[in-house]
Structures are given as C-alpha cells and as structure tokens.
N, C-alpha and C. Protein backbone atom coordinates (compact mmCIF):
# COMPACT_ATOMS: atom_id res chain seq x y z
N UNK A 1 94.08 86.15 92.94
CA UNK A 1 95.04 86.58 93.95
C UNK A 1 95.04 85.60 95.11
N UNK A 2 96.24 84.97 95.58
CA UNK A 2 96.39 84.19 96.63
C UNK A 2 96.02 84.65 98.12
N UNK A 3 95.64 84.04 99.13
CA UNK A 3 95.10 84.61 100.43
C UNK A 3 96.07 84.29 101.48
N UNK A 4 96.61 85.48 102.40
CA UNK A 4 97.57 85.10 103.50
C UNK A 4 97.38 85.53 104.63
N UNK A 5 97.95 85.28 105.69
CA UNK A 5 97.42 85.69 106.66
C UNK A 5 97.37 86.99 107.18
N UNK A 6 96.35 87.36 107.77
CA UNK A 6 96.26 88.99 107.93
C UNK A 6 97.63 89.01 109.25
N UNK A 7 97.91 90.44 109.03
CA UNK A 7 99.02 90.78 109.56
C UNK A 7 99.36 90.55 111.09
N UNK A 8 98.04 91.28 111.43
CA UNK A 8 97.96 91.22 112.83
C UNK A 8 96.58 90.10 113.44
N UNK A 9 96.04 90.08 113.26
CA UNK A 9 94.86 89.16 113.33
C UNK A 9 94.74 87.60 112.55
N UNK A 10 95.21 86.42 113.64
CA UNK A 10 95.50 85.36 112.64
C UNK A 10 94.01 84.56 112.66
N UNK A 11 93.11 85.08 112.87
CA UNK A 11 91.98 84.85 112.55
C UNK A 11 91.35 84.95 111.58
N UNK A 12 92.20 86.06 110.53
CA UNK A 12 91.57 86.78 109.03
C UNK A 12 92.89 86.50 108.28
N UNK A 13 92.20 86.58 106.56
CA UNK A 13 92.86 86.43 105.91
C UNK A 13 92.91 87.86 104.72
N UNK A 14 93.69 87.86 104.27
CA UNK A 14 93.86 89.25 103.24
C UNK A 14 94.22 88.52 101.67
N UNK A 15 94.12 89.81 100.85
CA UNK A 15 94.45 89.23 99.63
C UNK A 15 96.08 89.88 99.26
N UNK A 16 97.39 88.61 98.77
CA UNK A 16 98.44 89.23 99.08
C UNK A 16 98.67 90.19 97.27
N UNK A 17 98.77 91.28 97.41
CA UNK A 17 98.83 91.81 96.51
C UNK A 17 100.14 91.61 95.28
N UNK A 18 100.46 91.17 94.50
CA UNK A 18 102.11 92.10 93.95
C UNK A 18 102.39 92.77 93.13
N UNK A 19 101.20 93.44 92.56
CA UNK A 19 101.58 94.59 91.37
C UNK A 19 101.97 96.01 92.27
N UNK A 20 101.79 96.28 93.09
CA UNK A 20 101.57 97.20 94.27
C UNK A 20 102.97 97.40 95.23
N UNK A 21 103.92 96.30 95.06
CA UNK A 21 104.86 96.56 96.02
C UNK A 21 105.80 97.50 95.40
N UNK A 22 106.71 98.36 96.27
CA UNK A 22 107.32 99.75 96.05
C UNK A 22 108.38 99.42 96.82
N UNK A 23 109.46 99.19 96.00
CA UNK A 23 111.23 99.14 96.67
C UNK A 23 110.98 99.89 97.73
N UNK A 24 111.68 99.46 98.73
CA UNK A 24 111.96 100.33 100.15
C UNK A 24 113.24 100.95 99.64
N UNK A 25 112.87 102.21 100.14
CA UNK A 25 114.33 103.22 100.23
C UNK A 25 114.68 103.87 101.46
N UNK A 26 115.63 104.06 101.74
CA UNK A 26 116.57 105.03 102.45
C UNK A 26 115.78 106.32 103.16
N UNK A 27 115.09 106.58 103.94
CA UNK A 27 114.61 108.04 104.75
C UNK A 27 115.76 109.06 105.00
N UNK A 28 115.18 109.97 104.04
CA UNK A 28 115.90 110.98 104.34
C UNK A 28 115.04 112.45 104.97
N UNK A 29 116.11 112.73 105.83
CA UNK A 29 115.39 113.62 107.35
C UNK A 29 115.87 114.91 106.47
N UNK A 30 115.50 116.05 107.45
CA UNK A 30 115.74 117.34 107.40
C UNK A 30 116.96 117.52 108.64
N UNK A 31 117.61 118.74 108.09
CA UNK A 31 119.17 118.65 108.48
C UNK A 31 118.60 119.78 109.61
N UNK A 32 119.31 120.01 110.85
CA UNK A 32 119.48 121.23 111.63
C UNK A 32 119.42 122.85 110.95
N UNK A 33 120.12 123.01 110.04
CA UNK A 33 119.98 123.83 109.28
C UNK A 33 118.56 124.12 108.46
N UNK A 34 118.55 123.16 107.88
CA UNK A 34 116.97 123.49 107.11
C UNK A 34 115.85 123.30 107.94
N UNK A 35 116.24 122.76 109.14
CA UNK A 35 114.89 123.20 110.48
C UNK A 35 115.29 124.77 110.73
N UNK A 36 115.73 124.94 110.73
CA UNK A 36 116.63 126.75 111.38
C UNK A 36 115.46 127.55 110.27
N UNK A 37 116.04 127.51 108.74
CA UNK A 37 115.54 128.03 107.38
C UNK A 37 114.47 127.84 107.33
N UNK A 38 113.86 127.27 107.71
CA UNK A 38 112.27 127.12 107.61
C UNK A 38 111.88 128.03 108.93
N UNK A 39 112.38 128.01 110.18
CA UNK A 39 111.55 128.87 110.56
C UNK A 39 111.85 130.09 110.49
N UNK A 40 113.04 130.82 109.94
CA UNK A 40 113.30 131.72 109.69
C UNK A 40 112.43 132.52 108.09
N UNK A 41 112.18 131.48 107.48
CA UNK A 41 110.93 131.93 106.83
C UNK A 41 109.54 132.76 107.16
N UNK A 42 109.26 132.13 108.36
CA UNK A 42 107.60 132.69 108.56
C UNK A 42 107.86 134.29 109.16
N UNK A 43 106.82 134.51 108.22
CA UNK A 43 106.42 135.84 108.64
C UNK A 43 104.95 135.69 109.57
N UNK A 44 104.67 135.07 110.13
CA UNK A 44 103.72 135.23 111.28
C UNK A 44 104.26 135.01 112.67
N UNK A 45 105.19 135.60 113.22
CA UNK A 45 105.43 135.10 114.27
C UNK A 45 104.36 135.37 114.74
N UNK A 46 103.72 136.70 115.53
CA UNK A 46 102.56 136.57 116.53
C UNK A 46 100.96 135.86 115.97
N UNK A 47 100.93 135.29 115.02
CA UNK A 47 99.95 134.12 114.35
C UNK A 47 100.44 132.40 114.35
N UNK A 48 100.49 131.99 115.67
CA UNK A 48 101.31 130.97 115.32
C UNK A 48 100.85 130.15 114.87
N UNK A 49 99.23 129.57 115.06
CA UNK A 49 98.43 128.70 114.02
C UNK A 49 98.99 128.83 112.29
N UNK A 50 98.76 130.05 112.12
CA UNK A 50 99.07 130.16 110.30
C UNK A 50 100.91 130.19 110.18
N UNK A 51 102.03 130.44 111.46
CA UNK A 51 103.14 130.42 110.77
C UNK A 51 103.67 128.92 111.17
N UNK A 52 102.65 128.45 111.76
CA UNK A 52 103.07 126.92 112.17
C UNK A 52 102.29 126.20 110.56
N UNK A 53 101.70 126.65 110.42
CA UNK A 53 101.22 125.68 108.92
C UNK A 53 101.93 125.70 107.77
N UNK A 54 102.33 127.10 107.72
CA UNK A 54 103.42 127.63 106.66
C UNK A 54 105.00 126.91 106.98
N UNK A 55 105.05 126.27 108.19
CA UNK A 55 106.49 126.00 108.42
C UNK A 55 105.96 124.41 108.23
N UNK A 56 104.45 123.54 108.25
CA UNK A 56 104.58 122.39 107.98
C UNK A 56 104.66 122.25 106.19
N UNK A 57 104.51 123.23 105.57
CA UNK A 57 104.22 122.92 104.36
C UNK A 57 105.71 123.13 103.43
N UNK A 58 106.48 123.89 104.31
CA UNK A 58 107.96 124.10 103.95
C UNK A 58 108.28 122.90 104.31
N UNK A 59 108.38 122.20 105.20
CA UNK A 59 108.85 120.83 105.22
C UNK A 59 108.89 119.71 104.25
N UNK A 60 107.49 119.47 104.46
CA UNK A 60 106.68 118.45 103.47
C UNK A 60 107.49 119.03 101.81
N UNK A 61 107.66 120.19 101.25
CA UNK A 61 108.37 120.52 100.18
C UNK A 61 109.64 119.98 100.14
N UNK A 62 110.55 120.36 101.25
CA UNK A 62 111.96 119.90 101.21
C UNK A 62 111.98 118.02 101.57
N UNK A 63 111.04 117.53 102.15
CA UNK A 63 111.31 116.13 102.07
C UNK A 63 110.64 115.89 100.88
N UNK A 64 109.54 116.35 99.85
CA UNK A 64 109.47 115.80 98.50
C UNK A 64 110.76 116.00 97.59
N UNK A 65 111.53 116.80 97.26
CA UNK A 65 112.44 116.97 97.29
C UNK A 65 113.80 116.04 97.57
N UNK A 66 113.97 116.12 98.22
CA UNK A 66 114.69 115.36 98.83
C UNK A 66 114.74 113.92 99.12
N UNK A 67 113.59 113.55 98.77
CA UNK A 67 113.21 112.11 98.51
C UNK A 67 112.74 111.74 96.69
N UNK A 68 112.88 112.68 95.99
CA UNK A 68 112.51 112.43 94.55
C UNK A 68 111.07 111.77 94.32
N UNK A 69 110.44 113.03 94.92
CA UNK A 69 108.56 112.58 94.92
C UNK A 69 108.47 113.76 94.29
C-alpha cells in the first residue's frame, strides 16, 4: 500500500487505502412531517429520557430507510 500524507498533520504519513472507498451519495434528511410522526409516536411524554430515546431510534429507522442501509 502506497503512503500519503496524513490529512491534517503534514508531519505524518498514512496508508492510502482503495479497496475501502464508498461512492458518495446524496443525504437524505427527514421531512417536517416525519419529525411531527415521530413524536407523535411516544407514549412517554412525562418520561422524557425513555420517550426521547424512542424518538432517536424512530429516526435512525426512517433515515436507514431512506437511505437504502
């Protein structure tokens, strides 16, 4: 493997990888609406630690999703 310069530090060198690189794609967000739907999901309102976790994990679903992961 060939050696290049580290990214931020031109003092070091890294090894440049290329079996490893992954097309860049397009970010796709969550719409106003499916922020709304998600919190209209939780049933913990007066638990907000556990209906705030339940509303990060609804997320993370709709951007796998939505990104074809």
């Amino acid at each position: 493997m060939p050696l290049k310069p580290h990214p931020t530090d031109s003092h070091k060198m890294v090894y440049e990888s290329r079996k490893y690189k992954l097309p860049k794609r397009e970010w796709v967000g969550l719409t106003k609406e499916e922020i709304n739907e998600g919190l209209l999901r939780s049933f913990y309102v007066l638990e907000k630690a556990r209906a705030w976790r339940e509303g990060v994990e609804w997320a993370m679903q709709q951007l796998k999703d939505k990104n074809n992961v």
